[in-house]
PDB file of N, CA and C in Angstrom:
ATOM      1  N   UNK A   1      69.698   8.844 135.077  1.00  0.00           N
ATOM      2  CA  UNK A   1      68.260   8.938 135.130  1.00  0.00           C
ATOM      3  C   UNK A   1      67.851   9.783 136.336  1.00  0.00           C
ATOM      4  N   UNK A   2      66.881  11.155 136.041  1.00  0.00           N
ATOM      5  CA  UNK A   2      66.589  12.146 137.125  1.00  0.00           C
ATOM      6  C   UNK A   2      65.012  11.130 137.256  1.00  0.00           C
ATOM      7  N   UNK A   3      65.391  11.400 138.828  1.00  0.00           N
ATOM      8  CA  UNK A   3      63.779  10.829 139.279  1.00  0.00           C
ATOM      9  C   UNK A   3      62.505  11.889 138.899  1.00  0.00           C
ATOM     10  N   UNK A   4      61.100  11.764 138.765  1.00  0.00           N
ATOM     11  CA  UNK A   4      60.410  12.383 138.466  1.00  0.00           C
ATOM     12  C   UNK A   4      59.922  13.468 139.834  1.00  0.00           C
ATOM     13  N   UNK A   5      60.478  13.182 140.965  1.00  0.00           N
ATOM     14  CA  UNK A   5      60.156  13.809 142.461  1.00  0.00           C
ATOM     15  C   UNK A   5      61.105  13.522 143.329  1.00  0.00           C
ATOM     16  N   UNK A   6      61.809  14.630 143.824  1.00  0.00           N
ATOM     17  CA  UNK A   6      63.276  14.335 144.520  1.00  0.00           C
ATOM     18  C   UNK A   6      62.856  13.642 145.851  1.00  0.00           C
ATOM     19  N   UNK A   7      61.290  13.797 146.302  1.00  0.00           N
ATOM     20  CA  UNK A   7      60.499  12.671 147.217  1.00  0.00           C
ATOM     21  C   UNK A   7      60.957  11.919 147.279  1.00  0.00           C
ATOM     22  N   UNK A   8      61.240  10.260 145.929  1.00  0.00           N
ATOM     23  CA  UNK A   8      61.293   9.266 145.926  1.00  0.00           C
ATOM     24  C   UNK A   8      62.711   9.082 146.231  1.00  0.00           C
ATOM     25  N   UNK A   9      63.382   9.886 145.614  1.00  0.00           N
ATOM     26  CA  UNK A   9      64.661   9.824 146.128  1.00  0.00           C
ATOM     27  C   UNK A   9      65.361   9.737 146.812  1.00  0.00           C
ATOM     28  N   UNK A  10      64.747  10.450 148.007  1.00  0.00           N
ATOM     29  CA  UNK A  10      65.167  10.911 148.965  1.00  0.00           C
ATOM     30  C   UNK A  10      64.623   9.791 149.965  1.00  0.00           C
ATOM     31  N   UNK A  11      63.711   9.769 150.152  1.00  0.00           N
ATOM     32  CA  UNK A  11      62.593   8.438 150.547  1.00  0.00           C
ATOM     33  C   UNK A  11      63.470   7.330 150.485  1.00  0.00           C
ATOM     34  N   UNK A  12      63.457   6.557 149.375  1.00  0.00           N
ATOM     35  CA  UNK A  12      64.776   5.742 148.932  1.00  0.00           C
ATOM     36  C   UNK A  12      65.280   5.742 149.892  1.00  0.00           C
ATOM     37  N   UNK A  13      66.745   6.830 149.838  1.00  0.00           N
ATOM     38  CA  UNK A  13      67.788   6.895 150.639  1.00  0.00           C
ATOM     39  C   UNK A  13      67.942   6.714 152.027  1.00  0.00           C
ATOM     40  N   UNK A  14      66.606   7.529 152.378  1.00  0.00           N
ATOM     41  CA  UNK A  14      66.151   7.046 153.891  1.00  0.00           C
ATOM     42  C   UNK A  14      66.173   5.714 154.296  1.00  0.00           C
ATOM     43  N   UNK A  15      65.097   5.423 153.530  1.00  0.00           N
ATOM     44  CA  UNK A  15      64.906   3.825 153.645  1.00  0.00           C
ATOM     45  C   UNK A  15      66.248   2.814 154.078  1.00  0.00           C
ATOM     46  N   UNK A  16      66.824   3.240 152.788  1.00  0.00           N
ATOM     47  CA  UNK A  16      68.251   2.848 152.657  1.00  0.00           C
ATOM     48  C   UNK A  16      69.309   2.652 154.016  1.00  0.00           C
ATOM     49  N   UNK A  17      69.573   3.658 154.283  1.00  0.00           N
ATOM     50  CA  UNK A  17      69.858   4.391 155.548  1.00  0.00           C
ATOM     51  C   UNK A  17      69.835   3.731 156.680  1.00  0.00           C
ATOM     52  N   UNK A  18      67.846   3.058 156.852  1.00  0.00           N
ATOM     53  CA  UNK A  18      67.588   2.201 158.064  1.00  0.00           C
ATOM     54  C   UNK A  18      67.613   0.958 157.702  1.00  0.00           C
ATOM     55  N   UNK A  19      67.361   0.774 156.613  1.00  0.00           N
ATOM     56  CA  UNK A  19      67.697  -1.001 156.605  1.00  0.00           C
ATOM     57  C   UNK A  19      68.975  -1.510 156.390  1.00  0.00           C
ATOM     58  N   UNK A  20      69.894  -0.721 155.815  1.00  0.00           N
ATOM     59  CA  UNK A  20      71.208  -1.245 155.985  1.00  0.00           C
ATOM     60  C   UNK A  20      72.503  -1.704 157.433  1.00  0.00           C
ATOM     61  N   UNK A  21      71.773  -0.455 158.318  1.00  0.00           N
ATOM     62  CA  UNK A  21      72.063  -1.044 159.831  1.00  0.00           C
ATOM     63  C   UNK A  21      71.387  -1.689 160.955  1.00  0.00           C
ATOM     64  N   UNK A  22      69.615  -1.751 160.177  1.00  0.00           N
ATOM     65  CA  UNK A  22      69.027  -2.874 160.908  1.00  0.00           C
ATOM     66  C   UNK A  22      69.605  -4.080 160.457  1.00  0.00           C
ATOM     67  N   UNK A  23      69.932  -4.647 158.999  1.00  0.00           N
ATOM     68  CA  UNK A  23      70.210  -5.458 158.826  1.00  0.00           C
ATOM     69  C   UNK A  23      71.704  -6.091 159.357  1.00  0.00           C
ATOM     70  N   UNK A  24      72.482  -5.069 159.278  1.00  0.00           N
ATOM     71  CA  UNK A  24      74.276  -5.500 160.180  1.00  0.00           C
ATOM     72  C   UNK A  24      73.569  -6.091 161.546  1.00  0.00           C
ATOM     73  N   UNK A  25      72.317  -4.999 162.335  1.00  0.00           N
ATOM     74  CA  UNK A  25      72.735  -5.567 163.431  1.00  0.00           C
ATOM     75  C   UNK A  25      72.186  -6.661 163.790  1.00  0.00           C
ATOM     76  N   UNK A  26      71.068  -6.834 162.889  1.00  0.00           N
ATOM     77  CA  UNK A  26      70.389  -8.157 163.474  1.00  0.00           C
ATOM     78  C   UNK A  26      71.201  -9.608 162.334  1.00  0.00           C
ATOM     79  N   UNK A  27      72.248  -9.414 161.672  1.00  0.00           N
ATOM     80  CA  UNK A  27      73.075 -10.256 161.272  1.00  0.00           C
ATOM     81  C   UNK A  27      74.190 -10.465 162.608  1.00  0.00           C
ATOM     82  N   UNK A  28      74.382  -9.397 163.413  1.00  0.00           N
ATOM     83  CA  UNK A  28      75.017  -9.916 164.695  1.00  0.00           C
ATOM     84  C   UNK A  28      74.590 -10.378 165.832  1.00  0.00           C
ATOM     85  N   UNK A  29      73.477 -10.442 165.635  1.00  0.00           N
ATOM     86  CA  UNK A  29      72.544 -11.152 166.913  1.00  0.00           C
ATOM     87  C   UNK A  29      72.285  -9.890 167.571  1.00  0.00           C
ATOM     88  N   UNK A  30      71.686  -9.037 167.173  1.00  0.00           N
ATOM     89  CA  UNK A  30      71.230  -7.892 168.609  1.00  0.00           C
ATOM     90  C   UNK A  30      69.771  -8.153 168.325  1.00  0.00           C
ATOM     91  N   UNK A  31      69.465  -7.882 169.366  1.00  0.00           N
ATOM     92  CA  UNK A  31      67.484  -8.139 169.275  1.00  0.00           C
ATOM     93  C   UNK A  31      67.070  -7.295 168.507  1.00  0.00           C
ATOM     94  N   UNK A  32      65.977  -7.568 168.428  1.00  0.00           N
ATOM     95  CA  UNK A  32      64.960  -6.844 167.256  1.00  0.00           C
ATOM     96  C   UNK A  32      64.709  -5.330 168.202  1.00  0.00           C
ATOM     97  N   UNK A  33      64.700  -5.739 169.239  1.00  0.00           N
ATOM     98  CA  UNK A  33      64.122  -4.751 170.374  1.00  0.00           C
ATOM     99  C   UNK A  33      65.337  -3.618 170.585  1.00  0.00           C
ATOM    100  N   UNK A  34      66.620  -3.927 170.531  1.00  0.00           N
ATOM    101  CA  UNK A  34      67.444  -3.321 170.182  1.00  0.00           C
ATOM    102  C   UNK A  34      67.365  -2.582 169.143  1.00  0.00           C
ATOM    103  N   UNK A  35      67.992  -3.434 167.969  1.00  0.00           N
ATOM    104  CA  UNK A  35      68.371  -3.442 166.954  1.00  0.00           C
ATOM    105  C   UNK A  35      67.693  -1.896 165.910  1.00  0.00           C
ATOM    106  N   UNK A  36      66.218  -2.384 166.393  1.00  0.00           N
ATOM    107  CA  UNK A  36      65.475  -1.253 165.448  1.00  0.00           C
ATOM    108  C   UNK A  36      65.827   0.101 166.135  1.00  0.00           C
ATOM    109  N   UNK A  37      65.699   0.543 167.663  1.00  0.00           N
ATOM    110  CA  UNK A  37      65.973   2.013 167.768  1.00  0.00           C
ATOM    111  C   UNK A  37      67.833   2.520 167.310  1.00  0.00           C
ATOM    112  N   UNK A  38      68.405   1.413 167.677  1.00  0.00           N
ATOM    113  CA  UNK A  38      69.658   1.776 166.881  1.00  0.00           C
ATOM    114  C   UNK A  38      70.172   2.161 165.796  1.00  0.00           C
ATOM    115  N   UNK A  39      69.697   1.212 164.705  1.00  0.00           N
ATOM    116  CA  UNK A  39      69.385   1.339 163.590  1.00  0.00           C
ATOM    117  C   UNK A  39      68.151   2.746 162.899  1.00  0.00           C
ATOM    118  N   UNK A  40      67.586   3.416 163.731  1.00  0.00           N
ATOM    119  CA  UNK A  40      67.006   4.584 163.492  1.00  0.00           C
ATOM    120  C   UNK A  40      67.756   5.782 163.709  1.00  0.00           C
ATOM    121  N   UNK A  41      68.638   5.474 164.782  1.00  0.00           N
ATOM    122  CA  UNK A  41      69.701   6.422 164.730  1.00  0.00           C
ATOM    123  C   UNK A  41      70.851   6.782 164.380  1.00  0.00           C
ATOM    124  N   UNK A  42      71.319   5.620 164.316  1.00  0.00           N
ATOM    125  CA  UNK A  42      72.483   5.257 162.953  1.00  0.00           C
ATOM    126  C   UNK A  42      71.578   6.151 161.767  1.00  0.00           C
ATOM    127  N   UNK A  43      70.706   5.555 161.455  1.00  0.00           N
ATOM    128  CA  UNK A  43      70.518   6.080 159.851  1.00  0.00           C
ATOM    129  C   UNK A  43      69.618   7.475 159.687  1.00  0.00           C
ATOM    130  N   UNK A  44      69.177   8.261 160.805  1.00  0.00           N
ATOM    131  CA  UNK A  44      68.945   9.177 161.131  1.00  0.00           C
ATOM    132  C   UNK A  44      70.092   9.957 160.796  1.00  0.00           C
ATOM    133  N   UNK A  45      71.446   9.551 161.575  1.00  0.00           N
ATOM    134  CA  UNK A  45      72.689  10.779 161.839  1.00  0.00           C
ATOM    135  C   UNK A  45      73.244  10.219 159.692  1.00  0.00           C
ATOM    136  N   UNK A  46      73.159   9.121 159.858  1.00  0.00           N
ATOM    137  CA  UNK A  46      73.810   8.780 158.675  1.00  0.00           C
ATOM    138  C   UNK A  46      73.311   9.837 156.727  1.00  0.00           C
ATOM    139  N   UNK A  47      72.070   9.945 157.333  1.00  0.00           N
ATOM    140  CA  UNK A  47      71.023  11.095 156.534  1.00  0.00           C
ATOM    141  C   UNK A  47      71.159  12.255 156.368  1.00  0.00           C
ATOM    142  N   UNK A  48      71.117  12.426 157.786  1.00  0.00           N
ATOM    143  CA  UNK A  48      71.734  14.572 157.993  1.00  0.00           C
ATOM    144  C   UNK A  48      73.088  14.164 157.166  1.00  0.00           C
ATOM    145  N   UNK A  49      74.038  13.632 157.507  1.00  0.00           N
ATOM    146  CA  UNK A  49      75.339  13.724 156.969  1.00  0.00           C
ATOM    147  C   UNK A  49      75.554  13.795 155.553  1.00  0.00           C
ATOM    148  N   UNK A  50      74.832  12.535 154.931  1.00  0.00           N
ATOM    149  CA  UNK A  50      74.896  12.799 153.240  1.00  0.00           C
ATOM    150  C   UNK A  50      74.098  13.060 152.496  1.00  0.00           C
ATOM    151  N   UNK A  51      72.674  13.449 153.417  1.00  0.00           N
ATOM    152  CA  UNK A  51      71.833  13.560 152.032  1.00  0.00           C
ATOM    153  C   UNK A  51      71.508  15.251 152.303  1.00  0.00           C
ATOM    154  N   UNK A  52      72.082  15.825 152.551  1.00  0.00           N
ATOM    155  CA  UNK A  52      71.878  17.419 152.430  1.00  0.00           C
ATOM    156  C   UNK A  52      71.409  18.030 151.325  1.00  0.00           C
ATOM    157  N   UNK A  53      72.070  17.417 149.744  1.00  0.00           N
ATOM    158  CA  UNK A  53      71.670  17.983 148.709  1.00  0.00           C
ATOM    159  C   UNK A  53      70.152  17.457 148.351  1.00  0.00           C
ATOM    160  N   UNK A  54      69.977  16.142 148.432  1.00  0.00           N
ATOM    161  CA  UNK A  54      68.515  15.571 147.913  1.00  0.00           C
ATOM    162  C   UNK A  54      67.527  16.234 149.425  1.00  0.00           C
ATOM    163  N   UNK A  55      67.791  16.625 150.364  1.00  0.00           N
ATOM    164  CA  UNK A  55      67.025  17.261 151.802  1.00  0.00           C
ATOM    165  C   UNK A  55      66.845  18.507 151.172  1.00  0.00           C
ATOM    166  N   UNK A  56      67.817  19.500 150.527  1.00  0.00           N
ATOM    167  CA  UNK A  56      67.775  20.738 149.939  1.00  0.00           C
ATOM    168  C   UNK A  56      66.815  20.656 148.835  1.00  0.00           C
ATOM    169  N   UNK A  57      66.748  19.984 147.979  1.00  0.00           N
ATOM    170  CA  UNK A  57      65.933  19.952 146.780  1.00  0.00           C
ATOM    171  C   UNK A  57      64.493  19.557 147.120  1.00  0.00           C
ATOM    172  N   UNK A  58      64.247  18.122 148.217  1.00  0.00           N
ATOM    173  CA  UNK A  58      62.847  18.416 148.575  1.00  0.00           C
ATOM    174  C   UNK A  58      62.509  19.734 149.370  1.00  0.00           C
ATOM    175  N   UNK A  59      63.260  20.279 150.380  1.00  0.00           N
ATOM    176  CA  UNK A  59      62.405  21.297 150.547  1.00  0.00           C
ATOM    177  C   UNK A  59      62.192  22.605 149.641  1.00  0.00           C
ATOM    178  N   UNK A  60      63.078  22.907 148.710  1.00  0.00           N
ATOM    179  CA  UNK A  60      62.858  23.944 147.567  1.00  0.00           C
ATOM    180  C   UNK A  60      61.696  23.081 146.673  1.00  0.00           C
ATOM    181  N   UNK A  61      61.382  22.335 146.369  1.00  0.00           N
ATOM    182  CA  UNK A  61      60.291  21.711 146.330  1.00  0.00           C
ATOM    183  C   UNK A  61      59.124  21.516 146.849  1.00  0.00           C
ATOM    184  N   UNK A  62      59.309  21.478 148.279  1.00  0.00           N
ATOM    185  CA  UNK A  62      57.961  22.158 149.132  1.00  0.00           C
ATOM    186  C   UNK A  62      57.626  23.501 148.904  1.00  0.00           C
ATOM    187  N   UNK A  63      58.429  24.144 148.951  1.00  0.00           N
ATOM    188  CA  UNK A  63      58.668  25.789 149.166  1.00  0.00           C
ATOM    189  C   UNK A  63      57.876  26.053 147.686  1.00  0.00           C
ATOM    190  N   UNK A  64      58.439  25.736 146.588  1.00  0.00           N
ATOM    191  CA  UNK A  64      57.583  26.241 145.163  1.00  0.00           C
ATOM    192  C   UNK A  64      55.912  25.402 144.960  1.00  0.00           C
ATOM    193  N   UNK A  65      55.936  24.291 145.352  1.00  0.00           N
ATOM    194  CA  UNK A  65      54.190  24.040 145.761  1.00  0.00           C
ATOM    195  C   UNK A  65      53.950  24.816 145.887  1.00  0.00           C
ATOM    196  N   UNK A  66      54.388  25.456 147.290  1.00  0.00           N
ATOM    197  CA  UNK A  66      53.186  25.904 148.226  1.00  0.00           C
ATOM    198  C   UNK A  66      52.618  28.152 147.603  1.00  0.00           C
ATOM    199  N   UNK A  67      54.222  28.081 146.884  1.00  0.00           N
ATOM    200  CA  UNK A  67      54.052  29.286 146.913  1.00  0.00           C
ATOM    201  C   UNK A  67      54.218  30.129 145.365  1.00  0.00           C
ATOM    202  N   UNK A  68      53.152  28.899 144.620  1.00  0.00           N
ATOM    203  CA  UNK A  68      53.165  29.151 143.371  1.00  0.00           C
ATOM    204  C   UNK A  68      51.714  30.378 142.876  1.00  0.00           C
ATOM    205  N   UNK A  69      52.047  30.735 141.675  1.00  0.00           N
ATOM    206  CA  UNK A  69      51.445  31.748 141.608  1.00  0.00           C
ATOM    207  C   UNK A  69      49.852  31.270 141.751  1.00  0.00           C
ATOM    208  N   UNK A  70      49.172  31.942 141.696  1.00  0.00           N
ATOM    209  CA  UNK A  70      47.561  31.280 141.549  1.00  0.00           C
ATOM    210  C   UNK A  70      47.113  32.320 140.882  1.00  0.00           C
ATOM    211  N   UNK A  71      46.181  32.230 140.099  1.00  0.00           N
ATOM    212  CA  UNK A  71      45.194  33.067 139.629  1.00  0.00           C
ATOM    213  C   UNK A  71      44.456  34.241 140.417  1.00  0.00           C
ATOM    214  N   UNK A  72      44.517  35.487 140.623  1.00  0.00           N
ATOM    215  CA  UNK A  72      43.434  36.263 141.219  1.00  0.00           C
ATOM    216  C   UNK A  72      42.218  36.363 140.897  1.00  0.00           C
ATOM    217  N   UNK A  73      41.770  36.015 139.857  1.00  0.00           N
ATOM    218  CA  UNK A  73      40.377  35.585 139.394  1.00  0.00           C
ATOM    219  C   UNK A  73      40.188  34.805 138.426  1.00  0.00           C
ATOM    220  N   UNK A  74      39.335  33.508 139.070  1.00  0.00           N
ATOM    221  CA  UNK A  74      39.231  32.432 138.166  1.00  0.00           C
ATOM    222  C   UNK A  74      37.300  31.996 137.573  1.00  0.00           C
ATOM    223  N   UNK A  75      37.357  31.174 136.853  1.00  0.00           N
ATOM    224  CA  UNK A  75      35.920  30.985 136.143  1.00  0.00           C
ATOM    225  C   UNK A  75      34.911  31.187 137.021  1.00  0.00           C
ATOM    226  N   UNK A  76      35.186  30.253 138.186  1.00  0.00           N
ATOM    227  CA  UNK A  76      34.390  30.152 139.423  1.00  0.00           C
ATOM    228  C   UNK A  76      33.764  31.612 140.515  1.00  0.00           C
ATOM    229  N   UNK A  77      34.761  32.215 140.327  1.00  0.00           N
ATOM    230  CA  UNK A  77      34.256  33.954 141.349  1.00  0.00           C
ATOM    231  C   UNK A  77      32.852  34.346 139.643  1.00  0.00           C
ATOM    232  N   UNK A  78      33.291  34.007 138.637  1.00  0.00           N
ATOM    233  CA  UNK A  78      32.554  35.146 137.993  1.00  0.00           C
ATOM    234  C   UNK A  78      31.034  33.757 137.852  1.00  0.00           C
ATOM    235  N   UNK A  79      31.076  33.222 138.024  1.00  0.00           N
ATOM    236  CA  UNK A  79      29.989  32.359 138.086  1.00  0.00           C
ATOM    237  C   UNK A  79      29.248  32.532 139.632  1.00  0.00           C
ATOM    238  N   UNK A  80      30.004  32.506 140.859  1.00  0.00           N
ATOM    239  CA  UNK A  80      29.771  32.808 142.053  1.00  0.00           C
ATOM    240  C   UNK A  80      28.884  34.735 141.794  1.00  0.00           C
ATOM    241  N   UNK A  81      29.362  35.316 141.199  1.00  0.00           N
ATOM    242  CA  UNK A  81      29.294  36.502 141.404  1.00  0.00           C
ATOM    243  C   UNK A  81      28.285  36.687 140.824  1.00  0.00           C
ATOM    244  N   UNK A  82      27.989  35.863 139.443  1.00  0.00           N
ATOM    245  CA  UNK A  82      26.197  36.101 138.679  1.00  0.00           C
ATOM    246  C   UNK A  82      25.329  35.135 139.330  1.00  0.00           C
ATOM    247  N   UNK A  83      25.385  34.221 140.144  1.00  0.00           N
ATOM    248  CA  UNK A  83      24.687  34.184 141.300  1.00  0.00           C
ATOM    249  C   UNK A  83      24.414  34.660 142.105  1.00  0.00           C
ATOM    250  N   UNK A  84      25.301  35.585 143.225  1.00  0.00           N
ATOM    251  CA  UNK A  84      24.952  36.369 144.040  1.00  0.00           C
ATOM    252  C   UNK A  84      23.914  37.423 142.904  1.00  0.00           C
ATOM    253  N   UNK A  85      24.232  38.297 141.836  1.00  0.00           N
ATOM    254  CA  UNK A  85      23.442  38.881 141.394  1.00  0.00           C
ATOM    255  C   UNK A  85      22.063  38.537 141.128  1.00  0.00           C
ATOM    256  N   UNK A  86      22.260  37.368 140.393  1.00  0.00           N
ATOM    257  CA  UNK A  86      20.540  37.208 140.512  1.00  0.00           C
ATOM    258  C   UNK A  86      19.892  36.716 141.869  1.00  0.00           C
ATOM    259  N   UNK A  87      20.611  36.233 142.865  1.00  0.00           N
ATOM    260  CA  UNK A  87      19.559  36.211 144.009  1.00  0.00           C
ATOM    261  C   UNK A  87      18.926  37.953 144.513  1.00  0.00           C
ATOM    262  N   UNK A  88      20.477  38.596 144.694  1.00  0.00           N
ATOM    263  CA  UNK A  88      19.982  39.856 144.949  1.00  0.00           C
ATOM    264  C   UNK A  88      18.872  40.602 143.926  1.00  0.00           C
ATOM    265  N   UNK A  89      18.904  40.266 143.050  1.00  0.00           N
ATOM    266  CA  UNK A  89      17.529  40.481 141.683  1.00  0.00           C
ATOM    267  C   UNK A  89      16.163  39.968 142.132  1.00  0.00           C
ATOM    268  N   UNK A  90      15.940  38.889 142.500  1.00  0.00           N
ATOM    269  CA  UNK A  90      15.308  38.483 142.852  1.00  0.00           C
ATOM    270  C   UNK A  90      14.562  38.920 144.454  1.00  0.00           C
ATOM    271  N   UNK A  91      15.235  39.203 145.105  1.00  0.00           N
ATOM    272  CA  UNK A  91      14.924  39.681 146.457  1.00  0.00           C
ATOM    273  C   UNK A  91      13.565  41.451 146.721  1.00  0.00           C
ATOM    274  N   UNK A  92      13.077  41.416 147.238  1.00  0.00           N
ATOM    275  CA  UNK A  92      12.245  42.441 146.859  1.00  0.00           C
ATOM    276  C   UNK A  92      12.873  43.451 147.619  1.00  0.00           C
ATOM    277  N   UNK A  93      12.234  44.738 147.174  1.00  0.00           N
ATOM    278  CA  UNK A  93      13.051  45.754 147.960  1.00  0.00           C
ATOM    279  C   UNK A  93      13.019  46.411 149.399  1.00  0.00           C
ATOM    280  N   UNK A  94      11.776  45.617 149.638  1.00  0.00           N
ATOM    281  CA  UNK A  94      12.359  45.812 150.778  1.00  0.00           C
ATOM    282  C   UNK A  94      12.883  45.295 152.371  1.00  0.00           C
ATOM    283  N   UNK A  95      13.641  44.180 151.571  1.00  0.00           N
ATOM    284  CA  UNK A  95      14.808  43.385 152.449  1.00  0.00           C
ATOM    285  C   UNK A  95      15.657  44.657 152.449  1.00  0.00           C
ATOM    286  N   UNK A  96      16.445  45.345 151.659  1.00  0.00           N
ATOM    287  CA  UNK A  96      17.465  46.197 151.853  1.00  0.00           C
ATOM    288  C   UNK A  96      17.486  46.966 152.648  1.00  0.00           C
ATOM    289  N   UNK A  97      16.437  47.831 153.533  1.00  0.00           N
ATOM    290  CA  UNK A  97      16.341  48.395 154.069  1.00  0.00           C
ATOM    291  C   UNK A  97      16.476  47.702 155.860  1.00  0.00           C
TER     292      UNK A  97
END
């Protein structure tokens, strides 16, 4: 099963990542106060290491968002544009000058 957004996936894994060595350590008695910045870095380094391919796919995923084609002219300019015309219609002549 492909997820619908390599986001969640990846997200997931993260998640994953930090709660699996918050949980070792506070099953060994390390404080909470500990426990959590450790456990961020454990699963920080633990992330770079295996999730390279799902890290690769969200950002080629950012990358095509952002830099998808768009329209050069859409409904809105030609509606914008017979507005500007009729105000300028409307205006007497001699504003232009």
């Amino acid at each position: 099963m492909k997820p619908r957004s390599p986001f969640l996936l990846y997200t997931v894994l993260r998640l994953l990542f930090l709660a699996a060595p918050l949980v070792g350590l506070m099953l060994l008695g390390v404080t909470w106060m500990i426990a959590v910045p450790v456990a961020a870095v454990v699963g920080l380094c633990l992330s770079y290491i295996f999730l390279a391919k799902p890290r690769e796919a969200v950002a080629r995923d950012i990358y095509e968002r952002r830099n998808r084609e768009k329209p050069l002219h859409t409904e809105n300019d030609d509606i914008e544009d017979e507005a500007q015309d009729a105000a300028a219609a409307r205006r007497p002549a001699s504003d232009e000058a």
